[in-house]
C-alpha atoms as a PDB file:
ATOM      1  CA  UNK A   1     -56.964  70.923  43.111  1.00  0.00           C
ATOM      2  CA  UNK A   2     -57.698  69.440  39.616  1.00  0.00           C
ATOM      3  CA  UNK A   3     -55.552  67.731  37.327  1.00  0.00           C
ATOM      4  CA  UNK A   4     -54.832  69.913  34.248  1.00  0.00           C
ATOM      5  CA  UNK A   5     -55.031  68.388  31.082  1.00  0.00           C
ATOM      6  CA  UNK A   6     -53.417  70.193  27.958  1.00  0.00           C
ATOM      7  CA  UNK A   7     -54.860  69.671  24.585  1.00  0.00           C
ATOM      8  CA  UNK A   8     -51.405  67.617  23.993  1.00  0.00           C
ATOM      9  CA  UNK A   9     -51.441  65.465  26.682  1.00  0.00           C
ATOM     10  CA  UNK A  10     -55.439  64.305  25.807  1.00  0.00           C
ATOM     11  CA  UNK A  11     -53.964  63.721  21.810  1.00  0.00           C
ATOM     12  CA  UNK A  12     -51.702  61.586  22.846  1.00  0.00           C
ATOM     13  CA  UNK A  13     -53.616  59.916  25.284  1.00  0.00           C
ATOM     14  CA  UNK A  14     -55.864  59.148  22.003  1.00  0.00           C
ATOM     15  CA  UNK A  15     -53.042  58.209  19.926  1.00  0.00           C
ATOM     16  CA  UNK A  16     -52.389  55.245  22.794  1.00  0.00           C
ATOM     17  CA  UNK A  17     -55.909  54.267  23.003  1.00  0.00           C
ATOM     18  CA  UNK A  18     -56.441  54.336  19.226  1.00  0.00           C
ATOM     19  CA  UNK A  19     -53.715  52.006  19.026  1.00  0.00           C
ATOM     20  CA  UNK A  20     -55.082  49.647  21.061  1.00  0.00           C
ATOM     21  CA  UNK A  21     -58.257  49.219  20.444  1.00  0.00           C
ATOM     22  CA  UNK A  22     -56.951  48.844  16.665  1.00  0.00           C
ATOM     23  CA  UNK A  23     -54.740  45.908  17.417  1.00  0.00           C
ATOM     24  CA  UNK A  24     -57.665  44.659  19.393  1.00  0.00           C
ATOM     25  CA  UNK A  25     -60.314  45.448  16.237  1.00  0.00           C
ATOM     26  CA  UNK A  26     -58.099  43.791  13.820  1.00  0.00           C
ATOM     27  CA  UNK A  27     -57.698  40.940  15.885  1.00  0.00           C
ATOM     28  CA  UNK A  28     -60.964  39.946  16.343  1.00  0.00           C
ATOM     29  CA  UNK A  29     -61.572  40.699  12.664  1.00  0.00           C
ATOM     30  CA  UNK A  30     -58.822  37.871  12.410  1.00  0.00           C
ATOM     31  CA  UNK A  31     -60.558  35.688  14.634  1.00  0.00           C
ATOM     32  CA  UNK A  32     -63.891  35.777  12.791  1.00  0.00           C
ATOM     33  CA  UNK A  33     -62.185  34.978   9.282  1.00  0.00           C
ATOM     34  CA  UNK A  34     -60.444  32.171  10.296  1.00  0.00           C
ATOM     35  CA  UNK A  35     -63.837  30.779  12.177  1.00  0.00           C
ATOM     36  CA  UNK A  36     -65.410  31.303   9.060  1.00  0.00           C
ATOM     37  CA  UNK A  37     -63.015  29.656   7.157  1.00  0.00           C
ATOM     38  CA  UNK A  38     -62.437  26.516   9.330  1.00  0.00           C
ATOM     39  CA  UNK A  39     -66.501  26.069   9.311  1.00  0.00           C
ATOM     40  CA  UNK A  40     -66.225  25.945   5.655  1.00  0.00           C
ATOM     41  CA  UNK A  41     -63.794  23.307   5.242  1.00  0.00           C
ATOM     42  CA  UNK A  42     -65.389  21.088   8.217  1.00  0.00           C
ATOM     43  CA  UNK A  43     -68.518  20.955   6.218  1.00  0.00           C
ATOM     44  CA  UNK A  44     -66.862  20.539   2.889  1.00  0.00           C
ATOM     45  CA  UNK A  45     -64.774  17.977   4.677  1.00  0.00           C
ATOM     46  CA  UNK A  46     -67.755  16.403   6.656  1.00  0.00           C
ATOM     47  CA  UNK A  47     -69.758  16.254   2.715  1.00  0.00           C
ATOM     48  CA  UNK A  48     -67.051  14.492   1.182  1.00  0.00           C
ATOM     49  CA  UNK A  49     -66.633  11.852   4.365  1.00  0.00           C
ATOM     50  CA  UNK A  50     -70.461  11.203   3.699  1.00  0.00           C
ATOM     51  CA  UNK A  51     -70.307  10.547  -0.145  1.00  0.00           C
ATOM     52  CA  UNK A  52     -67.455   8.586   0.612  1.00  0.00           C
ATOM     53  CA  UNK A  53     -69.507   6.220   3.096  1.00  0.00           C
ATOM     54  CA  UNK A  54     -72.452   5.922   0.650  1.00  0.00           C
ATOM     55  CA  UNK A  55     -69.974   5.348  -2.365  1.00  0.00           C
ATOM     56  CA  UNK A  56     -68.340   2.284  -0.661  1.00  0.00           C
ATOM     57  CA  UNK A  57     -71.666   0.736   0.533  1.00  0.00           C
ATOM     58  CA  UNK A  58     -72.897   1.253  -3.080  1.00  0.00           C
ATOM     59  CA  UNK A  59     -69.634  -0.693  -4.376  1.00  0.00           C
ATOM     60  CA  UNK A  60     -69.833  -3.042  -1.975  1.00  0.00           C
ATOM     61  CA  UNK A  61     -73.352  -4.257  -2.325  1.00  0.00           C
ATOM     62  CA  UNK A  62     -73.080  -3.865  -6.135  1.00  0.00           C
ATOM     63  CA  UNK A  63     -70.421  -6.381  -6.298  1.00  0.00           C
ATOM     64  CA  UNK A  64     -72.411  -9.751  -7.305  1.00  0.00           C
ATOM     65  CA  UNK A  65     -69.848 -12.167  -6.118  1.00  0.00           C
ATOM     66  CA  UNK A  66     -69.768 -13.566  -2.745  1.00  0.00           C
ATOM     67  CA  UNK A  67     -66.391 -13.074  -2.130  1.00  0.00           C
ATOM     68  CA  UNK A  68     -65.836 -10.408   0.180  1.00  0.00           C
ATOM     69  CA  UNK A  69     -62.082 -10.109  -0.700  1.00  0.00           C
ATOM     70  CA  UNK A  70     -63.526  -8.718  -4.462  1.00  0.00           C
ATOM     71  CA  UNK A  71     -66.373  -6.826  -2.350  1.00  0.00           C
ATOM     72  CA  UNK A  72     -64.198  -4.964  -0.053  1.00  0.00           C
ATOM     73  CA  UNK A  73     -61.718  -3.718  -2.981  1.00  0.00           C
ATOM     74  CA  UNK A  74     -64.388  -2.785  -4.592  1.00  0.00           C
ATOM     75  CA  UNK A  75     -65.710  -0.492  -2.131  1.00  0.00           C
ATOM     76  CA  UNK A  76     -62.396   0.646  -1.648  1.00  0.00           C
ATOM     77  CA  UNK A  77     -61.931   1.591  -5.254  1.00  0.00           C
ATOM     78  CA  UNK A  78     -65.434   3.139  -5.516  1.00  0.00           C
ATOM     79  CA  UNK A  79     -64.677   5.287  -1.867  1.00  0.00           C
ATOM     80  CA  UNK A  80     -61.360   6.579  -3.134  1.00  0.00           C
ATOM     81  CA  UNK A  81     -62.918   7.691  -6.448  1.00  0.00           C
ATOM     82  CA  UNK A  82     -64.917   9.797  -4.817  1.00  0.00           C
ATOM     83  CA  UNK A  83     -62.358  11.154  -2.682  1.00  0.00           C
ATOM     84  CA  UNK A  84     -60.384  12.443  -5.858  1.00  0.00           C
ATOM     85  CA  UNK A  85     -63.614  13.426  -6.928  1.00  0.00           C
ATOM     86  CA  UNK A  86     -64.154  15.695  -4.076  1.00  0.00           C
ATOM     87  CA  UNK A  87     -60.520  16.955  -3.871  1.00  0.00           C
ATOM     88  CA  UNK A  88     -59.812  15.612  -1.011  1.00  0.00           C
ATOM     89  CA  UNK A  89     -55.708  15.371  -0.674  1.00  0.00           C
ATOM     90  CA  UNK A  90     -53.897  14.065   2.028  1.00  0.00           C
ATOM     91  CA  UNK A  91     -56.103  11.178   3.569  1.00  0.00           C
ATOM     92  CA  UNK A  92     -55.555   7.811   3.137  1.00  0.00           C
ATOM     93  CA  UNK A  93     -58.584   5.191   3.505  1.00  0.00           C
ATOM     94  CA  UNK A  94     -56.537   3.760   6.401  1.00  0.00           C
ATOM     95  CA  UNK A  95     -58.256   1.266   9.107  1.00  0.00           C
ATOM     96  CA  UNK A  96     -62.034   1.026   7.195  1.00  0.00           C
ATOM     97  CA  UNK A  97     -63.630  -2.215   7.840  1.00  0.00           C
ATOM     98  CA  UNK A  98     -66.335  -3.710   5.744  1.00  0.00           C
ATOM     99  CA  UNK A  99     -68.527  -5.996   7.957  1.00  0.00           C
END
């Protein structure tokens, strides 16, 4: 003895398993976007981090005095320029050592 099916039943069924896999399509679609997104800022983030590095090595070398007090501010000045520069917001040059 077979189960019998009516033509309602098997819509419905399809309703249900539309529903589903939607929630589970737009999820993933989700998913990917926000990947994408986070990747771009990590290597916008990661670009401005590197300028900011060379910019503070160029001020501090091109500093002629000898004392590194004056050398080290003006790497400091130089690194944060560049950070406005890049539109970076919301970091502080906190903890960088010039040895």
């Amino acid at each position: 003895m077979g189960v019998v099916t009516s033509a309602k039943t098997q819509r419905g069924l399809f309703l249900v398993l539309f529903a589903i896999i939607s929630v589970a399509l737009l999820a993933m679609l989700g998913l990917m976007v926000g990947s994408g997104f986070l990747a771009s800022n990590r290597t916008l983030l990661q670009n401005a981090g590197n300028n900011t590095a060379l910019a503070a090595i160029e001020g501090y070398s091109s500093t002629r005095s000898r004392d590194y007090f004056l050398r080290s501010c003006a790497s400091r000045t130089r690194a944060e320029r560049v950070l406005e520069l890049n539109e970076v917001k919301g970091f502080e040059l906190t903890g960088v050592r010039v040895n």
